[in-house]
PDB file of N, CA and C in Angstrom:
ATOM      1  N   UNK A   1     -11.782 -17.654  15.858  1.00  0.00           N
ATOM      2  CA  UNK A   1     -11.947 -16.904  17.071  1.00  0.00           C
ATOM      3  C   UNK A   1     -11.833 -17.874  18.230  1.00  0.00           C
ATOM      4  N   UNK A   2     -11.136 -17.471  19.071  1.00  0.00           N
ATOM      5  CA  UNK A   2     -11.255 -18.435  20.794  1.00  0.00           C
ATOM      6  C   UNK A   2     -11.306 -17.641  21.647  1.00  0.00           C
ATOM      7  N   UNK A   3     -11.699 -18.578  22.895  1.00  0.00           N
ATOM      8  CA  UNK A   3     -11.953 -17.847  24.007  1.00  0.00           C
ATOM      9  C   UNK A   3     -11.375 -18.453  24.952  1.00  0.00           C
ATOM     10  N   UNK A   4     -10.702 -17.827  26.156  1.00  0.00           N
ATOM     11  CA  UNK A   4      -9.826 -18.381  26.818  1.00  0.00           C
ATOM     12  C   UNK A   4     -10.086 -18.096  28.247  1.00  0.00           C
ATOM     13  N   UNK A   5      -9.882 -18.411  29.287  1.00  0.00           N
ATOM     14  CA  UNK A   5     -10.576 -18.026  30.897  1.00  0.00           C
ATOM     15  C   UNK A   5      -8.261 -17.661  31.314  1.00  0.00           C
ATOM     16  N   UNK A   6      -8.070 -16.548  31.679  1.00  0.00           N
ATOM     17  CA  UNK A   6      -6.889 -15.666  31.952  1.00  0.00           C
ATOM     18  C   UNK A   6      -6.628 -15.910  33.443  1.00  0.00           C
ATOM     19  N   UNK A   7      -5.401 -15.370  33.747  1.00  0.00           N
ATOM     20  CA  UNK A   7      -5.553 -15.400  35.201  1.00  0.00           C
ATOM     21  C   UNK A   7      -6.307 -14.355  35.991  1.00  0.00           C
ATOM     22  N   UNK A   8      -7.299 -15.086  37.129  1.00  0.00           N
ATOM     23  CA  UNK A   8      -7.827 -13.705  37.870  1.00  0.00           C
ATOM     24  C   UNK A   8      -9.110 -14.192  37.812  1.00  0.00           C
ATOM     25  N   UNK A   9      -9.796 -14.852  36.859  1.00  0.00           N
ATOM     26  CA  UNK A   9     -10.972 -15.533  36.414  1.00  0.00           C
ATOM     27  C   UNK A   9     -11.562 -14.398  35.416  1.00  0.00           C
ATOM     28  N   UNK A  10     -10.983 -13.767  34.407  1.00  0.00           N
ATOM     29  CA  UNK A  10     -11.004 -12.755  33.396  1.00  0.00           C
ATOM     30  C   UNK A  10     -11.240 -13.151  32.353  1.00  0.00           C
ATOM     31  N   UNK A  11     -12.475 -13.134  31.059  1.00  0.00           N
ATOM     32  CA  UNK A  11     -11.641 -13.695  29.868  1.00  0.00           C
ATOM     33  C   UNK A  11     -11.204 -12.695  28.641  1.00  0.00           C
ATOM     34  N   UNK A  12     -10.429 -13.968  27.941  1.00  0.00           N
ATOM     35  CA  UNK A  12      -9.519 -12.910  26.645  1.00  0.00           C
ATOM     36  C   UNK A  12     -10.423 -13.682  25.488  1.00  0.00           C
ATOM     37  N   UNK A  13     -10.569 -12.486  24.583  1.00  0.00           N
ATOM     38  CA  UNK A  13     -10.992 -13.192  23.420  1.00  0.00           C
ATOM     39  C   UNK A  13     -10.050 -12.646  22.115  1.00  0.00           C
ATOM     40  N   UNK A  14      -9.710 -13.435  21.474  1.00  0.00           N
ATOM     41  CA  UNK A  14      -8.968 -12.920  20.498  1.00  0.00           C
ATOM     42  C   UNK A  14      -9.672 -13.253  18.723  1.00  0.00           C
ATOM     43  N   UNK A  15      -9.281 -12.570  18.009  1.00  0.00           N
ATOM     44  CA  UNK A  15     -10.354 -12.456  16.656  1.00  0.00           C
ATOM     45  C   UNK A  15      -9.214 -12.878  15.638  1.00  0.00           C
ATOM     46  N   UNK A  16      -9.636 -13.198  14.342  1.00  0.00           N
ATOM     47  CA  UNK A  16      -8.348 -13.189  13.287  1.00  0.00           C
ATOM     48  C   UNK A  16      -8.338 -11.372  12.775  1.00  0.00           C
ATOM     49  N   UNK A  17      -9.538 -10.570  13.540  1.00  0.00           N
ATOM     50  CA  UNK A  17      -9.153  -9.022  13.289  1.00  0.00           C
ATOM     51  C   UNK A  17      -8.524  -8.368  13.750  1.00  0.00           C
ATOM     52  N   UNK A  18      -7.960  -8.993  15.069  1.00  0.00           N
ATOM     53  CA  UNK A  18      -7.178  -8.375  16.300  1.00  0.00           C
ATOM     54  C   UNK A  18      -5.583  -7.862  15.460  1.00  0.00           C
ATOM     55  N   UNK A  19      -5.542  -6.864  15.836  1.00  0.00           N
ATOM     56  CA  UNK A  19      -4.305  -5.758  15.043  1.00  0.00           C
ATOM     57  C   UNK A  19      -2.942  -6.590  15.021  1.00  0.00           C
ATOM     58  N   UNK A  20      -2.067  -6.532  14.618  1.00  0.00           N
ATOM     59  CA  UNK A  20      -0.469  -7.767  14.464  1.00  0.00           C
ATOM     60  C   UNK A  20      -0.105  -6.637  15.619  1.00  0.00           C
ATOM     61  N   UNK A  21       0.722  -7.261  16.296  1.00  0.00           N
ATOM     62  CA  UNK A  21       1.780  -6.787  17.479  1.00  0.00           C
ATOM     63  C   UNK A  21       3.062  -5.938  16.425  1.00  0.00           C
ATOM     64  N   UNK A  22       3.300  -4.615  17.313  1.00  0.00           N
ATOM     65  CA  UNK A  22       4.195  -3.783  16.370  1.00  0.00           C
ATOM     66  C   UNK A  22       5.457  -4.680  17.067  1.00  0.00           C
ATOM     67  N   UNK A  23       6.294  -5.196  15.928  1.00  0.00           N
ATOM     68  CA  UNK A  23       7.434  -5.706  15.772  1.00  0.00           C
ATOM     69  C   UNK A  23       8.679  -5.052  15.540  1.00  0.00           C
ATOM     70  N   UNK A  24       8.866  -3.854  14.885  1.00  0.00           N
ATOM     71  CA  UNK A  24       9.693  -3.069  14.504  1.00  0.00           C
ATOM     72  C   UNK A  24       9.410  -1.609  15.249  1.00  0.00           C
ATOM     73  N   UNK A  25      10.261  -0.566  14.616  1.00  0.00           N
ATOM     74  CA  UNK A  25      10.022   0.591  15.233  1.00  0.00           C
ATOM     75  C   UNK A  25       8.720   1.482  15.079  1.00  0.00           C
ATOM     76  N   UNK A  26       7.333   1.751  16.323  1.00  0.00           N
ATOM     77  CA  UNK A  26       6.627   2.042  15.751  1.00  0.00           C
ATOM     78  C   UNK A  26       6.211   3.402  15.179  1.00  0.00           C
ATOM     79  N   UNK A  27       5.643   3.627  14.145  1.00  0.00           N
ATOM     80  CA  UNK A  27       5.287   4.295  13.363  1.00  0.00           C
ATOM     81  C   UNK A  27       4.094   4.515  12.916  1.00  0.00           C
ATOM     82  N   UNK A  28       3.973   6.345  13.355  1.00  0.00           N
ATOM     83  CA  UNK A  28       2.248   6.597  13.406  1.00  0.00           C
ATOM     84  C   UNK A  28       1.920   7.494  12.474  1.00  0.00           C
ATOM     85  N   UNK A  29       0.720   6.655  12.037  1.00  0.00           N
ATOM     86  CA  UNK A  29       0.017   7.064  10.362  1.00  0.00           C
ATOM     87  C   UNK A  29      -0.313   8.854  10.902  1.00  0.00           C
ATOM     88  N   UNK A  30      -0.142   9.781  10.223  1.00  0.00           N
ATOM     89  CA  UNK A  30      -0.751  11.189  10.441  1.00  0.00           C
ATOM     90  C   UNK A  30      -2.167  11.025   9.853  1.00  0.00           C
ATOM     91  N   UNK A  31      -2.728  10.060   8.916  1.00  0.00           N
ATOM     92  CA  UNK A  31      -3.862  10.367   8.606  1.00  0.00           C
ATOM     93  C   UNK A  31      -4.866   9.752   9.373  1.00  0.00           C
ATOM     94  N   UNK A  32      -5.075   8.777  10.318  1.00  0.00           N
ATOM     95  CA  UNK A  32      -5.896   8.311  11.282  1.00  0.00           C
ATOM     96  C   UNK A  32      -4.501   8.029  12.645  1.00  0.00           C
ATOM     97  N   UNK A  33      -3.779   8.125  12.759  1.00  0.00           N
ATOM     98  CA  UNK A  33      -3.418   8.183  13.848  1.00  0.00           C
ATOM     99  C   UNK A  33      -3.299   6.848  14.395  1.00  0.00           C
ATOM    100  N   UNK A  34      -3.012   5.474  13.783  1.00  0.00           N
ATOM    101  CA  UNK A  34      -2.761   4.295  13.917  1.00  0.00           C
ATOM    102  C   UNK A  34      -1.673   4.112  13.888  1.00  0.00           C
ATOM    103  N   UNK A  35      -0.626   3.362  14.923  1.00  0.00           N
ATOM    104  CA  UNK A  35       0.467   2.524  15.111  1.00  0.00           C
ATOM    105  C   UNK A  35       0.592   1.302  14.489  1.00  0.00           C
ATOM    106  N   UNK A  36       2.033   1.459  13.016  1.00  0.00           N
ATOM    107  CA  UNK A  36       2.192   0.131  12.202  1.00  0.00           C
ATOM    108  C   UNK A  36       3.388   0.382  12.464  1.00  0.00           C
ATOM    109  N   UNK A  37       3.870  -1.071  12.540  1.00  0.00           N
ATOM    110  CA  UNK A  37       5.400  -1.440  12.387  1.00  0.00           C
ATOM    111  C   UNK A  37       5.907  -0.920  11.290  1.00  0.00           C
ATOM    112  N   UNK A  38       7.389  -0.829  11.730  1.00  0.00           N
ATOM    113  CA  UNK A  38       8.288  -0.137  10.357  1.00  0.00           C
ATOM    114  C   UNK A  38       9.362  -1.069  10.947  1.00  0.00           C
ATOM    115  N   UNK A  39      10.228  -1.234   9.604  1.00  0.00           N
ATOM    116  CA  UNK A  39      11.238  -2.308   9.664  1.00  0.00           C
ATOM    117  C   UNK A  39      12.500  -1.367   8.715  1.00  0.00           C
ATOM    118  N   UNK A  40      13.680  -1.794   8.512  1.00  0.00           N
ATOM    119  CA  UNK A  40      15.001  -1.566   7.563  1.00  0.00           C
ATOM    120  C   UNK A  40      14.473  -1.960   6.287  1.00  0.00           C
ATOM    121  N   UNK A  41      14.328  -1.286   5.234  1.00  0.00           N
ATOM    122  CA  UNK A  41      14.018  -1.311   3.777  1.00  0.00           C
ATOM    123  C   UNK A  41      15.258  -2.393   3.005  1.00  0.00           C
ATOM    124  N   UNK A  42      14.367  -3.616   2.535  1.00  0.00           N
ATOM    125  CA  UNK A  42      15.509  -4.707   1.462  1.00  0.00           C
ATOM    126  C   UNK A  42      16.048  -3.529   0.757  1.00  0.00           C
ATOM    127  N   UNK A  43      17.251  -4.931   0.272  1.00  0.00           N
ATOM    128  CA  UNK A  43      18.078  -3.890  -0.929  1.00  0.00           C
ATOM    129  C   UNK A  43      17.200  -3.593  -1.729  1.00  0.00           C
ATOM    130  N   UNK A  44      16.292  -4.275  -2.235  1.00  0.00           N
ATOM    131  CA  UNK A  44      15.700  -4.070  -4.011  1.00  0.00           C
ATOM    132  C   UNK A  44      15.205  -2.892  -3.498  1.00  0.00           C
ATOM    133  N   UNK A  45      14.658  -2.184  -2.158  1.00  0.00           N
ATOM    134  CA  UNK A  45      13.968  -1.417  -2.104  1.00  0.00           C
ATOM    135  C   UNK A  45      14.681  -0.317  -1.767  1.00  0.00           C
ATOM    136  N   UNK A  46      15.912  -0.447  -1.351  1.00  0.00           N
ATOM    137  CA  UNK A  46      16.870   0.741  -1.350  1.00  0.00           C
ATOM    138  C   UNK A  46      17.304   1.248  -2.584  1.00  0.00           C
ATOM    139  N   UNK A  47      17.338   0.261  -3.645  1.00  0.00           N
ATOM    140  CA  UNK A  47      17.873   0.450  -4.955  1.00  0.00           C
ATOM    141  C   UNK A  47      16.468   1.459  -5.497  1.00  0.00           C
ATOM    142  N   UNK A  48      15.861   1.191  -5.489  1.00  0.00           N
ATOM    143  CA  UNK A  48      14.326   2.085  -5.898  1.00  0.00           C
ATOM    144  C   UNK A  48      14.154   3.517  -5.216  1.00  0.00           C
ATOM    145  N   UNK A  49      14.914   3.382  -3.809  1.00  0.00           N
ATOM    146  CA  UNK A  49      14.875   4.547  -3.024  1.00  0.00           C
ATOM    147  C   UNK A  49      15.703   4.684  -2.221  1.00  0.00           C
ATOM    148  N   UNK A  50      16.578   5.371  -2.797  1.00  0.00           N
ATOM    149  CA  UNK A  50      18.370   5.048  -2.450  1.00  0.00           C
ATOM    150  C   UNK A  50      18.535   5.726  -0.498  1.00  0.00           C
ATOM    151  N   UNK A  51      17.547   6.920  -0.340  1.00  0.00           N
ATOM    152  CA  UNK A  51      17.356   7.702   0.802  1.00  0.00           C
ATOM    153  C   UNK A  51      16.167   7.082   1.583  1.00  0.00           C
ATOM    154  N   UNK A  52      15.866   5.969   1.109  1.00  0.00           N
ATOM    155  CA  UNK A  52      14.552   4.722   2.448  1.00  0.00           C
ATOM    156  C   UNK A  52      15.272   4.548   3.965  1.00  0.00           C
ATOM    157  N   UNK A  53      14.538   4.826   4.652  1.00  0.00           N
ATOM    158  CA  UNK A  53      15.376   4.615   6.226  1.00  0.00           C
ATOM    159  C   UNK A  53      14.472   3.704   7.165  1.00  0.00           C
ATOM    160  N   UNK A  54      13.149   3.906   6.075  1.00  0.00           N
ATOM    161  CA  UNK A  54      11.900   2.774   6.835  1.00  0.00           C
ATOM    162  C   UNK A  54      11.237   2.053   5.671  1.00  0.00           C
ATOM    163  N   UNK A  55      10.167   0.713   6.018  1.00  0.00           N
ATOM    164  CA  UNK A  55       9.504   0.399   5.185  1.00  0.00           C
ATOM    165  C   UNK A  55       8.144   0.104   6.007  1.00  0.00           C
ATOM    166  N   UNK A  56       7.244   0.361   5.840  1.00  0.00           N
ATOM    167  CA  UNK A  56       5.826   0.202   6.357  1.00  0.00           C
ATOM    168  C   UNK A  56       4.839  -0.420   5.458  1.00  0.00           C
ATOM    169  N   UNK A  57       4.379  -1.479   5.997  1.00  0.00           N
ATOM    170  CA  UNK A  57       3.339  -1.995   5.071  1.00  0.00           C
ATOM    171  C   UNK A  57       1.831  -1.770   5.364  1.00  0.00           C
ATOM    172  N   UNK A  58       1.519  -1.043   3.770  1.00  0.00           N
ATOM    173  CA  UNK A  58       0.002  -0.547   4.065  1.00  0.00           C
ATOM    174  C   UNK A  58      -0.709  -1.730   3.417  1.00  0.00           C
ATOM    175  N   UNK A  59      -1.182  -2.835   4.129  1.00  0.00           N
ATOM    176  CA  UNK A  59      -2.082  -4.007   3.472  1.00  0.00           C
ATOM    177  C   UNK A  59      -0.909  -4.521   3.126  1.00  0.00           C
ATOM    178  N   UNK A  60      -1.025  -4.852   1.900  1.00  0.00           N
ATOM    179  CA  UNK A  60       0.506  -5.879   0.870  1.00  0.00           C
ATOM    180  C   UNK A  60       1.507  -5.119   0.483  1.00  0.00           C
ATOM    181  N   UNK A  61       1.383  -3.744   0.469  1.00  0.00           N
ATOM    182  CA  UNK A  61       1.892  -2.885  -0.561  1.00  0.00           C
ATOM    183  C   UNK A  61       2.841  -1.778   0.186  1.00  0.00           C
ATOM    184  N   UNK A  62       4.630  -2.389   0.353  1.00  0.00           N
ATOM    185  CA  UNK A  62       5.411  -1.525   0.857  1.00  0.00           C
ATOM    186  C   UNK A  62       5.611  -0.492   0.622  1.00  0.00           C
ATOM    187  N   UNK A  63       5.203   0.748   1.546  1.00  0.00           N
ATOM    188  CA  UNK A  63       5.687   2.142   1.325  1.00  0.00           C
ATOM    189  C   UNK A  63       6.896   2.729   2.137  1.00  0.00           C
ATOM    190  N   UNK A  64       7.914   3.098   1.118  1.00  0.00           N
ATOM    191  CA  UNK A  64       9.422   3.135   1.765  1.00  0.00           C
ATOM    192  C   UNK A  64       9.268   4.444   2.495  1.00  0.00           C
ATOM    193  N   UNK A  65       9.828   4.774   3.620  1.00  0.00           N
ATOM    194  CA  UNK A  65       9.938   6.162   4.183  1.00  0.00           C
ATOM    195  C   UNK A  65      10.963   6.812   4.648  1.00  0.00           C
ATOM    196  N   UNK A  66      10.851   8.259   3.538  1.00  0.00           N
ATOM    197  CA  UNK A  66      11.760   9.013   3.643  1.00  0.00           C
ATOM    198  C   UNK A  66      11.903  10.371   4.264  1.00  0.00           C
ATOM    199  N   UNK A  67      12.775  10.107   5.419  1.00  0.00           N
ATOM    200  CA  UNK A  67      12.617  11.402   6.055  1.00  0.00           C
ATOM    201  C   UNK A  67      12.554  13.380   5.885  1.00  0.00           C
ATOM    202  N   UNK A  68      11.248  13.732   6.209  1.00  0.00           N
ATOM    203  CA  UNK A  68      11.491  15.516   6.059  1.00  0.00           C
ATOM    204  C   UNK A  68      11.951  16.005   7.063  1.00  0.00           C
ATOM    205  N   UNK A  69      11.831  17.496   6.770  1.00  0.00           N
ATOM    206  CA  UNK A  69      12.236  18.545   7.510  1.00  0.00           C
ATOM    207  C   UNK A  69      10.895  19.136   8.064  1.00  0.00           C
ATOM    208  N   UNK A  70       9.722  18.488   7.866  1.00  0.00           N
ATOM    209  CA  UNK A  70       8.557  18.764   8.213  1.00  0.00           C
ATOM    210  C   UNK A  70       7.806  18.021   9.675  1.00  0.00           C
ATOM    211  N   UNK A  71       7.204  19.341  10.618  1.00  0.00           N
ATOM    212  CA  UNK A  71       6.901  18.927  11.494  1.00  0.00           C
ATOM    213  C   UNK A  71       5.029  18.375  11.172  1.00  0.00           C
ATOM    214  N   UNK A  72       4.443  17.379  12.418  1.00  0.00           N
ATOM    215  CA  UNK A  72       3.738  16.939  11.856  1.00  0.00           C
ATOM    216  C   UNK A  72       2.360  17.989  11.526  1.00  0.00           C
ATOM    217  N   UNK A  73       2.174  19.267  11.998  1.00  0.00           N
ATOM    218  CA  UNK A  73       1.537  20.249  12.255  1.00  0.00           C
ATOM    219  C   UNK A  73       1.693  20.680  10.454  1.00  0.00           C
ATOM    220  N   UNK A  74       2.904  20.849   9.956  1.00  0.00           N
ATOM    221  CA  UNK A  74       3.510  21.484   8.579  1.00  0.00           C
ATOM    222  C   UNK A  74       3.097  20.411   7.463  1.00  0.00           C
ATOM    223  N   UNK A  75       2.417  19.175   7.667  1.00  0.00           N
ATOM    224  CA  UNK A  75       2.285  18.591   6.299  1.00  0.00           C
ATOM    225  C   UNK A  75       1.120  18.748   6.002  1.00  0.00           C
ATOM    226  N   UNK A  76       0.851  19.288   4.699  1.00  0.00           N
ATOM    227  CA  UNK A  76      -0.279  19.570   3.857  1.00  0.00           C
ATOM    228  C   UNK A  76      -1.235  19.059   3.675  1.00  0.00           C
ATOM    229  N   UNK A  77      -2.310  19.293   4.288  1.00  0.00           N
ATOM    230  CA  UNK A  77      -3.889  19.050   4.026  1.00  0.00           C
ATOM    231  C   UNK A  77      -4.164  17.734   2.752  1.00  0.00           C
ATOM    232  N   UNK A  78      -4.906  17.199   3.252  1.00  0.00           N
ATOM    233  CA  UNK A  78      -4.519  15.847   1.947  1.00  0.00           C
ATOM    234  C   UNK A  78      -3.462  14.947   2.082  1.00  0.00           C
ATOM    235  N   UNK A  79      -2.523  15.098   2.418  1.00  0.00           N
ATOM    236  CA  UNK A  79      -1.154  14.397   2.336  1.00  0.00           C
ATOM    237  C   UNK A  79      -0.820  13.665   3.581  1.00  0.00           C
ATOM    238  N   UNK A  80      -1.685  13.497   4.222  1.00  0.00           N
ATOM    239  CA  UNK A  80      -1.451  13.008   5.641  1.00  0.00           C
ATOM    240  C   UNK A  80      -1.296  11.348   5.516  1.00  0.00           C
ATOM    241  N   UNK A  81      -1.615  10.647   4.415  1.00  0.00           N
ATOM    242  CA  UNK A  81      -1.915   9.524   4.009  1.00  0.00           C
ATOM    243  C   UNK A  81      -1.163   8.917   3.943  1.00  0.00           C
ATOM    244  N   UNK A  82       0.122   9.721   3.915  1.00  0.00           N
ATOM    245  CA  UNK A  82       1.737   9.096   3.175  1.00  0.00           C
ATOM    246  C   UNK A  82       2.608   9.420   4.028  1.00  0.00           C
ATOM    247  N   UNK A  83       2.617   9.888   5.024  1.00  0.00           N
ATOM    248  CA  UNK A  83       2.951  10.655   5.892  1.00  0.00           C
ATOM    249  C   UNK A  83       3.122  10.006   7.218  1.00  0.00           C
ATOM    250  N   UNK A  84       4.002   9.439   7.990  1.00  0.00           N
ATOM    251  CA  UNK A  84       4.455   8.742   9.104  1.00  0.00           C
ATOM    252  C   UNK A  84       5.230   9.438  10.431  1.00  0.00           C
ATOM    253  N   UNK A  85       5.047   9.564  11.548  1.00  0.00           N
ATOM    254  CA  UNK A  85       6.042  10.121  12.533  1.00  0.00           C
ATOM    255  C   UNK A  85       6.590   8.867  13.054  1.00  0.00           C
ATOM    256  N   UNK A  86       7.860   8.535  12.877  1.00  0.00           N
ATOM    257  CA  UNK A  86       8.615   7.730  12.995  1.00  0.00           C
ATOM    258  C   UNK A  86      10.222   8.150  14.196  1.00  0.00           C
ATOM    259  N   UNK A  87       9.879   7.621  15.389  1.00  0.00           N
ATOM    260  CA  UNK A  87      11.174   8.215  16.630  1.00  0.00           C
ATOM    261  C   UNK A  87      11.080   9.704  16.612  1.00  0.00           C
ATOM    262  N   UNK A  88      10.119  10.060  16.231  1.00  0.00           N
ATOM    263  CA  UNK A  88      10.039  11.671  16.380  1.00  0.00           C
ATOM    264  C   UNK A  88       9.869  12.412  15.373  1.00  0.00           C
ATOM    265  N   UNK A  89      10.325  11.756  13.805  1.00  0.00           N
ATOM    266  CA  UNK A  89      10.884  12.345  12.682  1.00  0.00           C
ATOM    267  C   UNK A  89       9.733  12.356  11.895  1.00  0.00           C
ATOM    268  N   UNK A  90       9.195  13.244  10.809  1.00  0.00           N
ATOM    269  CA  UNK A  90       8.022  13.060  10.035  1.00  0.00           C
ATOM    270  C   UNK A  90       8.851  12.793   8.891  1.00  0.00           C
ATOM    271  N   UNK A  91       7.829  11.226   8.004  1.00  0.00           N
ATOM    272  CA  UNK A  91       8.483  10.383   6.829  1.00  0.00           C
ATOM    273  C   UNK A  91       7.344  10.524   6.542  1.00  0.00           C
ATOM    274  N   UNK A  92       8.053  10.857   4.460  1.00  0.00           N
ATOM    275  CA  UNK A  92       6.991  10.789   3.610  1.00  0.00           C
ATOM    276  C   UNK A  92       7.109   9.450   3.110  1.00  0.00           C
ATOM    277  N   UNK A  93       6.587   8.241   2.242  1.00  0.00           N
ATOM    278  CA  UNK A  93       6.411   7.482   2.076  1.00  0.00           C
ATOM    279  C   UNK A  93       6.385   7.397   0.232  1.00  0.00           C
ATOM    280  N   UNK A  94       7.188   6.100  -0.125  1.00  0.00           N
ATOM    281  CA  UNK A  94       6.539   5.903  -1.942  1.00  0.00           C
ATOM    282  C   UNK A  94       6.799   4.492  -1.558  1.00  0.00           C
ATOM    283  N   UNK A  95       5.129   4.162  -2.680  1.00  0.00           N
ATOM    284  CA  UNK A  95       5.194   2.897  -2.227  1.00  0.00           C
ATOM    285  C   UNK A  95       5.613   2.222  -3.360  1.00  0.00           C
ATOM    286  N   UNK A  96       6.162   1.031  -3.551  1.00  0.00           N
ATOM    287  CA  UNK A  96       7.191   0.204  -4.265  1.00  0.00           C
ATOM    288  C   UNK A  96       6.902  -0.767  -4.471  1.00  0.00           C
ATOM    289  N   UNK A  97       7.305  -1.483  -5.541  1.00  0.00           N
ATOM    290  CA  UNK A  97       6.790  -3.139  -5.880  1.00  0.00           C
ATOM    291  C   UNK A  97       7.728  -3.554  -6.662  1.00  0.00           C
ATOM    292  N   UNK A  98       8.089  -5.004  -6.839  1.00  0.00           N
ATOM    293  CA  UNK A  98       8.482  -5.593  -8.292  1.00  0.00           C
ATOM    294  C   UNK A  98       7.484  -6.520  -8.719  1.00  0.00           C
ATOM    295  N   UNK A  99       8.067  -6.750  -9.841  1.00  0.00           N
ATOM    296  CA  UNK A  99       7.211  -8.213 -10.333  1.00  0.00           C
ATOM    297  C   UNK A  99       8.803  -8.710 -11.028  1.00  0.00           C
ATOM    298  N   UNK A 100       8.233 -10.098 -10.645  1.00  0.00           N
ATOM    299  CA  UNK A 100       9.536 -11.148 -11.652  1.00  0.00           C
ATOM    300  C   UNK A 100       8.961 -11.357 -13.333  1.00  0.00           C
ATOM    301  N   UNK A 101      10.225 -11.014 -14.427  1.00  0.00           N
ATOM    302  CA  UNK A 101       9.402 -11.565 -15.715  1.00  0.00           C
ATOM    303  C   UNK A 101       9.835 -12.835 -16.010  1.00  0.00           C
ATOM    304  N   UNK A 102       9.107 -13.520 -16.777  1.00  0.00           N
ATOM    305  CA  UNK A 102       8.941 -14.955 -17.079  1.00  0.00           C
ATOM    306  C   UNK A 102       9.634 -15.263 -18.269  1.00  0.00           C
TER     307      UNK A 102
END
């Protein structure tokens, strides 16, 4: 944690909890309503989800997102979790992994 004196005689304090700066296009969770970056889905992850147009990371764990025909009012009770409004568009999300074998 530091503390810093700003211009104006203001100060900033910044935390290692303080949220990452959205880098990519942002993209808002329907289930709490939080802004995470979304980026262009790798190949390996297009190959897994041939129709991915986003990738959003929840913690470690990329969830690719694929666009509906659903407005954000129309997605189902429960399901809000997976669920992204992205430039306007509501994306459902599967989340994806590899592992290398040895």
């Amino acid at each position: 944690m530091s503390n810093g004196m700003i211009a104006g005689g203001a100060w900033e304090q910044m935390t290692f909890f303080a949220p990452l700066p959205i880098t990519g296009t942002p993209a808002i969770s329907l289930f709490d309503h939080t802004t995470h970056s979304s980026e262009k889905p790798s190949e390996w992850m297009k190959q897994l989800v041939p129709d991915g147009e986003y990738v959003v990371m929840v913690g470690t764990h990329p969830l690719v997102m694929r666009k509906t025909t659903l407005t954000a009012d129309e997605v189902p009770e429960g399901h809000q979790f997976y669920h992204y409004l992205i430039d306007g568009a509501v994306y459902a999300g599967i989340f994806v992994g590899k592992e290398n074998a040895e």
